[in-house]
C-alpha atoms as a PDB file:
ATOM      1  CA  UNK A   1      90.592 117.461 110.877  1.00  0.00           C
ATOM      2  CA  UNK A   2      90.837 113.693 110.039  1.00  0.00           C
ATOM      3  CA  UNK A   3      91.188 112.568 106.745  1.00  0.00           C
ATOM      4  CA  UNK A   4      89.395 109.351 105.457  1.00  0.00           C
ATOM      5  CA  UNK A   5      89.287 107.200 102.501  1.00  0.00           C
ATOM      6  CA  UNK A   6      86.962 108.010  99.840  1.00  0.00           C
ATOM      7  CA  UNK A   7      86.400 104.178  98.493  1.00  0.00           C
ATOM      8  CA  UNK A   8      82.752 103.128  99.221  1.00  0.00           C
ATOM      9  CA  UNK A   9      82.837  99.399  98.513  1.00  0.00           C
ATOM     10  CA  UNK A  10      79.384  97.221  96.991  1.00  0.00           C
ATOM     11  CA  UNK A  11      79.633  93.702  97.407  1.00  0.00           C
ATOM     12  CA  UNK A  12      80.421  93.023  93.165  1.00  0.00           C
ATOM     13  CA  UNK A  13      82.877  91.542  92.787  1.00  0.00           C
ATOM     14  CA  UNK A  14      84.483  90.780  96.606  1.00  0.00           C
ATOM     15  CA  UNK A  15      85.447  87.640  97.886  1.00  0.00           C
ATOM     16  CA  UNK A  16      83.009  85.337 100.163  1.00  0.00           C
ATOM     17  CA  UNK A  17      84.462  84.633 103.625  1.00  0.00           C
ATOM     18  CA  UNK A  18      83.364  80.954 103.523  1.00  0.00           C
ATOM     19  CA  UNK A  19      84.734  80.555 107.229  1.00  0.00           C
ATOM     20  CA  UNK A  20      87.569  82.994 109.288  1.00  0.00           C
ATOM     21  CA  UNK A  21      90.158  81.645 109.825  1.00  0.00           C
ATOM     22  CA  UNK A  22      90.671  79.956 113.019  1.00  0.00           C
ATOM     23  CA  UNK A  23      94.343  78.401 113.403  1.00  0.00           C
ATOM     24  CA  UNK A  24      97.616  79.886 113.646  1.00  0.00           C
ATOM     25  CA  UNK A  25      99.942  78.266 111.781  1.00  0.00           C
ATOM     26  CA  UNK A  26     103.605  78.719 112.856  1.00  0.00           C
ATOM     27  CA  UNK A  27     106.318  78.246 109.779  1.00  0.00           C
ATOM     28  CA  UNK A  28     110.362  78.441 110.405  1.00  0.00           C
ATOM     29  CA  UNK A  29     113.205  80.005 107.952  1.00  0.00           C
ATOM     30  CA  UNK A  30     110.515  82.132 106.057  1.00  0.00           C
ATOM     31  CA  UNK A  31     111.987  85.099 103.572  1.00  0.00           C
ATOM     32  CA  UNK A  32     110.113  88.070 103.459  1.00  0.00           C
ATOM     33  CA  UNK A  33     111.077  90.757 101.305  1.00  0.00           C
ATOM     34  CA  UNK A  34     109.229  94.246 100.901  1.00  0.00           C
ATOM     35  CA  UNK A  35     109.669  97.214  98.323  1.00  0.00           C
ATOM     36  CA  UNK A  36     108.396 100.568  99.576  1.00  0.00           C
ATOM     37  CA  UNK A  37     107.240 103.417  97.270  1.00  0.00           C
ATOM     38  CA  UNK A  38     105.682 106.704  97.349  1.00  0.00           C
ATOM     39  CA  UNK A  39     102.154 107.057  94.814  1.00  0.00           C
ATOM     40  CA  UNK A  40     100.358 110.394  94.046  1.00  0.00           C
ATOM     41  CA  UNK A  41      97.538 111.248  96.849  1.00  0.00           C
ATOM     42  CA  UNK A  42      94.710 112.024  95.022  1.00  0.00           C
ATOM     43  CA  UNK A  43      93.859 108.310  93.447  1.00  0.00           C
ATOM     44  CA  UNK A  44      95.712 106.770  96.725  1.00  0.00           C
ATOM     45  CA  UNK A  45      92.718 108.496  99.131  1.00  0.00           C
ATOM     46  CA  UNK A  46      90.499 107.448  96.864  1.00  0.00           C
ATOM     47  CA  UNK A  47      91.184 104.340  96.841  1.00  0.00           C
ATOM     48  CA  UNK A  48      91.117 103.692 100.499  1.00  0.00           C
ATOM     49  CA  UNK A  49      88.052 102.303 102.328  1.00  0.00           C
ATOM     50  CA  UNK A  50      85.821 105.210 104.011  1.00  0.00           C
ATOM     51  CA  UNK A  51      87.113 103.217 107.569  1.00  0.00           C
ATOM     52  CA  UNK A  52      90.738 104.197 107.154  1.00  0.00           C
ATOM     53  CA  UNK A  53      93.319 107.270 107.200  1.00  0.00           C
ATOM     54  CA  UNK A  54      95.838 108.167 104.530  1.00  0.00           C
ATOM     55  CA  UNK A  55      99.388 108.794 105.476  1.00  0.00           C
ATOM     56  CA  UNK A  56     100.968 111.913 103.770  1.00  0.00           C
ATOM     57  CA  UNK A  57     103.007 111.032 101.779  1.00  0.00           C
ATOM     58  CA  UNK A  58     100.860 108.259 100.719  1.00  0.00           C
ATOM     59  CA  UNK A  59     102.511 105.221 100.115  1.00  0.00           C
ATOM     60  CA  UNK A  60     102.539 101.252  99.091  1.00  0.00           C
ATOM     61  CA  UNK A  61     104.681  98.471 100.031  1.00  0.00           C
ATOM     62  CA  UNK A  62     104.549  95.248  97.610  1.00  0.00           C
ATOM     63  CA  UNK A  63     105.365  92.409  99.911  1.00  0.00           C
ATOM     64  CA  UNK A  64     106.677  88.792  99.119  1.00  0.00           C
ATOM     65  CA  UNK A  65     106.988  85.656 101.021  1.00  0.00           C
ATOM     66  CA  UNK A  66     108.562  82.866 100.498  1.00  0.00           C
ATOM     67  CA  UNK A  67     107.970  78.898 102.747  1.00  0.00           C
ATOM     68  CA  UNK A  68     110.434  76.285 101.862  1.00  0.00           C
ATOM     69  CA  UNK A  69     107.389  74.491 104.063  1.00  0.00           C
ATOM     70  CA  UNK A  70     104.170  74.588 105.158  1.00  0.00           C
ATOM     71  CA  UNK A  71     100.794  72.479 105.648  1.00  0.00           C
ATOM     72  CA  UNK A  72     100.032  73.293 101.940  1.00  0.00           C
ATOM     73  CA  UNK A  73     103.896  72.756 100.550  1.00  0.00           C
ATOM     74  CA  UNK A  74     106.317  75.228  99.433  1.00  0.00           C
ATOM     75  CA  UNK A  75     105.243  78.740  98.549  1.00  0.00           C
ATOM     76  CA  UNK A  76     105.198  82.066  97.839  1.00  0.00           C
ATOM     77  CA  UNK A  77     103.180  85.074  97.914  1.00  0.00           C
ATOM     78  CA  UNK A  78     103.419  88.819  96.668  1.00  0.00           C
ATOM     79  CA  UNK A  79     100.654  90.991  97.522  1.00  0.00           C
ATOM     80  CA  UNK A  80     100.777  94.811  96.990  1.00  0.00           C
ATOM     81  CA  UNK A  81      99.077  96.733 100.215  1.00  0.00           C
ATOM     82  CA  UNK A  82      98.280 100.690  99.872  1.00  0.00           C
ATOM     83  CA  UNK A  83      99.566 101.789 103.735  1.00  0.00           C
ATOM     84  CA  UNK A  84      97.111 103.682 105.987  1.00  0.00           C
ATOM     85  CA  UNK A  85      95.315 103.819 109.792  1.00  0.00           C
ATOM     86  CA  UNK A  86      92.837 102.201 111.279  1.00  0.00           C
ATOM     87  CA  UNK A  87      92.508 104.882 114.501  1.00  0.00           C
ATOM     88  CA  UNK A  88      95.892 104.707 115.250  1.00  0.00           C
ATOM     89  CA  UNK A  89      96.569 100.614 114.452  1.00  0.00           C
ATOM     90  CA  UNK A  90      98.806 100.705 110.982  1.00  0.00           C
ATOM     91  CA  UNK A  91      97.843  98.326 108.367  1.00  0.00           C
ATOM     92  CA  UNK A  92      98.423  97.772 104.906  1.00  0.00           C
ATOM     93  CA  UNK A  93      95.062  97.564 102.480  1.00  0.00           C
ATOM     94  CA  UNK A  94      95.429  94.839 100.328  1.00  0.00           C
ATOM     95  CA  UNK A  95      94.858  96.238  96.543  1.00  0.00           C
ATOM     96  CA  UNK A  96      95.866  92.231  94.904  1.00  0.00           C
ATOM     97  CA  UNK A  97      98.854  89.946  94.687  1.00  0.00           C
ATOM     98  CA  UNK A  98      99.445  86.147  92.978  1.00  0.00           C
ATOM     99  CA  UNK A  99     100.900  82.994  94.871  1.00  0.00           C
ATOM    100  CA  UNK A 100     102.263  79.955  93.116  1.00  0.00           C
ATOM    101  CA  UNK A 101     100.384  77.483  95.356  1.00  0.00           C
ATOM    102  CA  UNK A 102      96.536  76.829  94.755  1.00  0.00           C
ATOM    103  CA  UNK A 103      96.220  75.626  98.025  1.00  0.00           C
ATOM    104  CA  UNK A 104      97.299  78.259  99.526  1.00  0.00           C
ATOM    105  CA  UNK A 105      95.285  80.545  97.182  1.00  0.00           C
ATOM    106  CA  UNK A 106      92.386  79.011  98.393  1.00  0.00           C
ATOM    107  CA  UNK A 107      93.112  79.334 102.300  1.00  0.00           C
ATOM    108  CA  UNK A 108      93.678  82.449 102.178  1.00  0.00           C
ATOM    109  CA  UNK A 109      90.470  84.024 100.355  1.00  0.00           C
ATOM    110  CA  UNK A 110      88.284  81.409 102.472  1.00  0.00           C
ATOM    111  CA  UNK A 111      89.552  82.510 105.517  1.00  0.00           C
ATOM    112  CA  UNK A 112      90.728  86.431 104.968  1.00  0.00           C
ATOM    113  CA  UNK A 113      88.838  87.077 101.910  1.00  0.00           C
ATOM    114  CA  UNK A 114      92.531  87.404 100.360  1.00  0.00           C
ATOM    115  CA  UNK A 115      91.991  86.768  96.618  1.00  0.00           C
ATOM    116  CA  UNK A 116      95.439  85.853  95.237  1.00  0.00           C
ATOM    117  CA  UNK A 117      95.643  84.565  92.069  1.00  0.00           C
ATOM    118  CA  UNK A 118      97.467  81.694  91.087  1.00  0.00           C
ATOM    119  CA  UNK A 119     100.845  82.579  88.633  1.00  0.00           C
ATOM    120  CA  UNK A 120     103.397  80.297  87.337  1.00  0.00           C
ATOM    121  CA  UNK A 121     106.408  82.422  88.530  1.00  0.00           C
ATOM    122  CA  UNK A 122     106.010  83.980  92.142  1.00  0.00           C
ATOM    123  CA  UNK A 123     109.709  83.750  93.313  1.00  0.00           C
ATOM    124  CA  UNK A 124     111.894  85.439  95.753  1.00  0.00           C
ATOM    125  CA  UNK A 125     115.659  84.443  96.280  1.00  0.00           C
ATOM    126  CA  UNK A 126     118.669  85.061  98.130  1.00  0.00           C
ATOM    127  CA  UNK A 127     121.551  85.330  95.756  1.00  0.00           C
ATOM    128  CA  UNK A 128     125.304  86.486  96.890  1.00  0.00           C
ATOM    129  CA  UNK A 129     124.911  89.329  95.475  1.00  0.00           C
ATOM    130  CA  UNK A 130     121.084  90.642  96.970  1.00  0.00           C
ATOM    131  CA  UNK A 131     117.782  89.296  96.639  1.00  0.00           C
ATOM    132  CA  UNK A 132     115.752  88.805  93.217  1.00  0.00           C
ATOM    133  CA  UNK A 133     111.941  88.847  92.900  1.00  0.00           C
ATOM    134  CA  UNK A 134     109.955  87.780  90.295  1.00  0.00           C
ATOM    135  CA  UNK A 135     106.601  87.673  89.325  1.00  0.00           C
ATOM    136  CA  UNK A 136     104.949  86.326  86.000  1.00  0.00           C
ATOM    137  CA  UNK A 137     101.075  85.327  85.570  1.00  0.00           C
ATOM    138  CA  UNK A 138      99.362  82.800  83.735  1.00  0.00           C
ATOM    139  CA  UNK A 139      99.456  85.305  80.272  1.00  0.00           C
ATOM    140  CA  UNK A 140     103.081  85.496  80.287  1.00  0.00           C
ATOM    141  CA  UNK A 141     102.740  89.142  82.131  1.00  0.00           C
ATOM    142  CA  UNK A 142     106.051  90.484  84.224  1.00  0.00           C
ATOM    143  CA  UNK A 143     104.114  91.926  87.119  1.00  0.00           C
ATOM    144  CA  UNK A 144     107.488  92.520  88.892  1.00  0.00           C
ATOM    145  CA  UNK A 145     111.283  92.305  88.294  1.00  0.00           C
ATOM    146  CA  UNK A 146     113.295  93.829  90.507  1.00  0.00           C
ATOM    147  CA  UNK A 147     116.714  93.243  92.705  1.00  0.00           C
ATOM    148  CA  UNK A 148     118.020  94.127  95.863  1.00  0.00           C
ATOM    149  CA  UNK A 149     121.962  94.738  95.219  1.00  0.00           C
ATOM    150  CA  UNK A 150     124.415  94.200  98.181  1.00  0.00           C
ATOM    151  CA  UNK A 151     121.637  95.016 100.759  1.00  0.00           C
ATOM    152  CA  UNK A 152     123.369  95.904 104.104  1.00  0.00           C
ATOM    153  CA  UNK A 153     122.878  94.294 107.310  1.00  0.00           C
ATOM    154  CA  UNK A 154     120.057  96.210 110.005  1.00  0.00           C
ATOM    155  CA  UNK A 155     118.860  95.600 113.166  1.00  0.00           C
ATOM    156  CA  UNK A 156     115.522  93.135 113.379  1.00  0.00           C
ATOM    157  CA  UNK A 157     113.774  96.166 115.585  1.00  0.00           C
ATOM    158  CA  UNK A 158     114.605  98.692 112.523  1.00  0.00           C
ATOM    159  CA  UNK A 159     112.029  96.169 110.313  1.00  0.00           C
ATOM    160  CA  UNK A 160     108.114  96.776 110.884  1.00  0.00           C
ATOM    161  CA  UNK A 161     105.813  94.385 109.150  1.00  0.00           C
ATOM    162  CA  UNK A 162     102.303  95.845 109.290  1.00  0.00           C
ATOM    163  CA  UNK A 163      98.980  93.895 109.420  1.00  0.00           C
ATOM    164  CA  UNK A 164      96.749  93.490 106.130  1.00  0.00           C
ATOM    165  CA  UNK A 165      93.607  94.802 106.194  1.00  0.00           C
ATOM    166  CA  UNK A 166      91.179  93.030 103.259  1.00  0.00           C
ATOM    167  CA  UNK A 167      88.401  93.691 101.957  1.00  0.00           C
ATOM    168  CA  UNK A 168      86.024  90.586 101.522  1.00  0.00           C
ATOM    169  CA  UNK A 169      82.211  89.830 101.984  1.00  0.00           C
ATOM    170  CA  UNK A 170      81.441  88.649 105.485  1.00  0.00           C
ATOM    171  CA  UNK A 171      77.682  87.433 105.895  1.00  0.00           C
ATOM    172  CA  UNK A 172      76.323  88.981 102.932  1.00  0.00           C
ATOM    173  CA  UNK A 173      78.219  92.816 103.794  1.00  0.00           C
ATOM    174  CA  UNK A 174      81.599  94.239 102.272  1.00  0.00           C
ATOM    175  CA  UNK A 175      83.773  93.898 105.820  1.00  0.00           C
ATOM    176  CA  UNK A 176      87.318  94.796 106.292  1.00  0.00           C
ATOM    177  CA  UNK A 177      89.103  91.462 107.644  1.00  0.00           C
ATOM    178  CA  UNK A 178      92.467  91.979 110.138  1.00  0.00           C
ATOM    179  CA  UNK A 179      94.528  89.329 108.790  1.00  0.00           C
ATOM    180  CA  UNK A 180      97.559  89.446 111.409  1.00  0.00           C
ATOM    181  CA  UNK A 181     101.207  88.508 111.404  1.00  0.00           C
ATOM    182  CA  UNK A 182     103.761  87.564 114.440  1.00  0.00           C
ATOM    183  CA  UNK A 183     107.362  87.100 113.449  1.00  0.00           C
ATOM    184  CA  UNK A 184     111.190  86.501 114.866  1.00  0.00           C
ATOM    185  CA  UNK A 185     113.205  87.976 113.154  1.00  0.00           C
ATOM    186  CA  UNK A 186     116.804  86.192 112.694  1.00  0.00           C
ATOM    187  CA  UNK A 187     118.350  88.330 109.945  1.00  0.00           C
ATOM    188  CA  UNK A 188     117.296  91.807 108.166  1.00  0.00           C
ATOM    189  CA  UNK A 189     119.099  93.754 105.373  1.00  0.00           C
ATOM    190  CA  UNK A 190     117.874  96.651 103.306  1.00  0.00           C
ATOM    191  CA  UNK A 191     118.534  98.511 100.211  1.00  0.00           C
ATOM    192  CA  UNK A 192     117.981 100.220  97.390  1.00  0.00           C
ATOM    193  CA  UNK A 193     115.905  98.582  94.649  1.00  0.00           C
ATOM    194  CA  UNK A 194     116.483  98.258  91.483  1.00  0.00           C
ATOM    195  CA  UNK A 195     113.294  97.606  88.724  1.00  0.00           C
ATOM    196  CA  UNK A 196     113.335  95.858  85.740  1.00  0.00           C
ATOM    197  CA  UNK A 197     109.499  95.752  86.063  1.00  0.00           C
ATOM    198  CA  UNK A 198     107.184  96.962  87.890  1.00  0.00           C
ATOM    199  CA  UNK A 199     103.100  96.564  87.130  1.00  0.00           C
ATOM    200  CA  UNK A 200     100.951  97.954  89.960  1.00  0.00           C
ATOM    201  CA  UNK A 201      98.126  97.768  87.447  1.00  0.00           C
ATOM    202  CA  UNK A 202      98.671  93.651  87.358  1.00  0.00           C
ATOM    203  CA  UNK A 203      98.416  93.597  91.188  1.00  0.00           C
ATOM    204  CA  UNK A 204      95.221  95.419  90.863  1.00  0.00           C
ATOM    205  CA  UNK A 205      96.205  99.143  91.047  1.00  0.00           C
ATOM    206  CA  UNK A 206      94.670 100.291  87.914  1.00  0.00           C
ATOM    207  CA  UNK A 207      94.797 104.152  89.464  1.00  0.00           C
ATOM    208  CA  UNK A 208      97.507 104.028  91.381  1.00  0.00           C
ATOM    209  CA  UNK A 209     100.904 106.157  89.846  1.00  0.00           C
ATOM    210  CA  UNK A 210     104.444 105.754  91.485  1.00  0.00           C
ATOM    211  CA  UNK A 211     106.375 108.982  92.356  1.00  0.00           C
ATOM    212  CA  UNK A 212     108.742 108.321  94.171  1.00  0.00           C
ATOM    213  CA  UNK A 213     111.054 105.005  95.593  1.00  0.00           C
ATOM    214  CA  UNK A 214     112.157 104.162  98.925  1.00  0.00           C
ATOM    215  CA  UNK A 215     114.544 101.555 100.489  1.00  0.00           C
ATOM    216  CA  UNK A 216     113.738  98.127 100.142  1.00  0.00           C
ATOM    217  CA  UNK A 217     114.260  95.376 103.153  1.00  0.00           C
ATOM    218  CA  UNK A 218     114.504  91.169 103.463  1.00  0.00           C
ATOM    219  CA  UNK A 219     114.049  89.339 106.064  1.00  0.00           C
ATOM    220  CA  UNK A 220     114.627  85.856 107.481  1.00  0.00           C
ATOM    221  CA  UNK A 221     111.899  84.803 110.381  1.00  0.00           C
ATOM    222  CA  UNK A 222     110.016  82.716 111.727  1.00  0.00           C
ATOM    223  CA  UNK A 223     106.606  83.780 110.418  1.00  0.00           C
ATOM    224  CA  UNK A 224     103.095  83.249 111.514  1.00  0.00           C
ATOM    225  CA  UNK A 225      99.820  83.409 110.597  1.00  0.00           C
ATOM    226  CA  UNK A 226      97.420  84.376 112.818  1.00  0.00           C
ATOM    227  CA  UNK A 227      93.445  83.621 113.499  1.00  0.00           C
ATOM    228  CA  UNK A 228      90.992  86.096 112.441  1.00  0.00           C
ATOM    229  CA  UNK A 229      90.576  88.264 115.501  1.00  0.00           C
ATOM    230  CA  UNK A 230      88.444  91.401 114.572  1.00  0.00           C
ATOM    231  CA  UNK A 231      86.972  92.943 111.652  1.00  0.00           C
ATOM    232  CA  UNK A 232      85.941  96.453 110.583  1.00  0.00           C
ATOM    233  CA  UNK A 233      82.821  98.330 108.789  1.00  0.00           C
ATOM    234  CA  UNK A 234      84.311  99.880 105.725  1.00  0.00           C
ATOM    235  CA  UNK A 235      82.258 102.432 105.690  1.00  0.00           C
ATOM    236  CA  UNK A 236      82.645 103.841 109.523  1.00  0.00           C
ATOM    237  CA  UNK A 237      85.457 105.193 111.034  1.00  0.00           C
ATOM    238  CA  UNK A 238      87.838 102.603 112.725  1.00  0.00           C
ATOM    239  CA  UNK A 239      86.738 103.703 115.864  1.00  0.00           C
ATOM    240  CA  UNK A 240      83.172 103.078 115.339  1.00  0.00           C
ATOM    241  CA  UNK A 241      83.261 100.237 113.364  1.00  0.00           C
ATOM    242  CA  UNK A 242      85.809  97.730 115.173  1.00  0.00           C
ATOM    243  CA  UNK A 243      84.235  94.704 116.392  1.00  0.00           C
ATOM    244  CA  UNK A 244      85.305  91.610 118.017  1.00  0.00           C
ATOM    245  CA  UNK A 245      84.776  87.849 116.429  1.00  0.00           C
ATOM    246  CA  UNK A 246      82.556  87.161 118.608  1.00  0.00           C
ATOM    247  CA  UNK A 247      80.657  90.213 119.389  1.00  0.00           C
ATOM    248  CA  UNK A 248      78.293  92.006 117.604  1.00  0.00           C
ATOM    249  CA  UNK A 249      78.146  94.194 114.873  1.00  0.00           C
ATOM    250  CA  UNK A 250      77.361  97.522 116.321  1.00  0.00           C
ATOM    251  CA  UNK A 251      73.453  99.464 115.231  1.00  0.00           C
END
């Protein structure tokens, strides 16, 4: 028997959709880093939207990006997402994150509902040795600390980057919001990580405990952001609740 979330959302506190995104914007030599880790069941379920499936064993992935470029200028993002299903579509649930760019703090929550607040250090670098990530808000708070050491070279096919899935309010009504992601992938490496600090709490996993590590990867791309193309009812199953921009909601 299926297993579903046991989050029932109300619309306090949840971002307003002011319009859905429309555009794709297309941005070259983006670095995309992800660390992978294993939380306790229990608080993951319940943390999850009635609409989606928990994988066993449950699991988050705290994601960073990095644009030397972009219609907004240079930044960065680091979001954490709690992984599950949507029928049989992956996606990561986006729990909270921090850019460095107010800008692009602002495109994102008007057009996924992605709230993202704004932090003086949201970095992510490519050093001889590995990769470094950083991540300190505006009250001086290390959300995350961590390095990649001598990461070894993978194949690009051996990389998955799953969609987000974010919870915002769309006309009035808490609405799960597909925000998709097409990228080329021109170099991938992967390793272990290594934490000098690590906050889920900051990136707004207040129930959330980690138990248990897995490899982390980078990637150079070409990375895209894509236009809005369907949303879900949070509080149906996947299959039920999937509609179309465009189409209506269903009774």
């Amino acid at each position: 028997m299926p297993i579903f979330g046991g989050y029932k959302p109300t619309a306090a506190g949840l971002p307003t959709i002011k319009q859905l995104a429309e555009d794709r914007i297309d941005l070259e030599n983006a670095q995309v880093c992800v660390f992978t880790f294993e939380v306790l069941s229990d608080a993951a379920i319940a943390a999850l939207p009635a609409a989606l499936h928990p994988p066993f064993p449950t699991y988050c992935s705290l994601a960073l990006r990095a644009h030397a470029d972009s219609p907004f200028g240079p930044f960065t993002t680091a979001e954490l997402r709690l992984h599950a299903r949507a029928t049989n579509h992956y996606v990561g649930y986006v729990l909270g994150g921090y850019t460095d760019n107010e800008q692009v703090s602002a495109w994102l929550e008007n057009g996924y509902g992605k709230r993202l607040a704004v932090a003086p250090t949201v970095s992510l670098k490519k050093r001889h040795y590995g990769v470094e990530a950083k991540v300190v808000d505006a009250a001086g708070r290390t959300a995350l600390d961590a390095v990649i050491e001598n990461p070894g070279y993978i194949a690009g096919v051996d990389v998955l980057h799953a969609q987000n899935s974010v919870l915002a309010l769309l006309d009035g009504a808490p609405t799960l919001i597909a925000e998709e992601f097409e990228y080329q992938i021109k170099e991938a490496r992967r390793g272990p990580p290594h934490f000098h600090a690590l906050d889920v709490a900051a990136f707004g996993a207040t129930t959330l405990t980690v138990s248990n590590h897995l490899p982390a990867t980078f990637i150079t791309a070409t990375w895209s952001y894509m236009p809005v193309r369907f949303t879900i009812d949070p509080n149906k199953p996947a299959v039920a609740g999937t509609r179309k921009i465009g189409q209506p909601a269903a009774a």
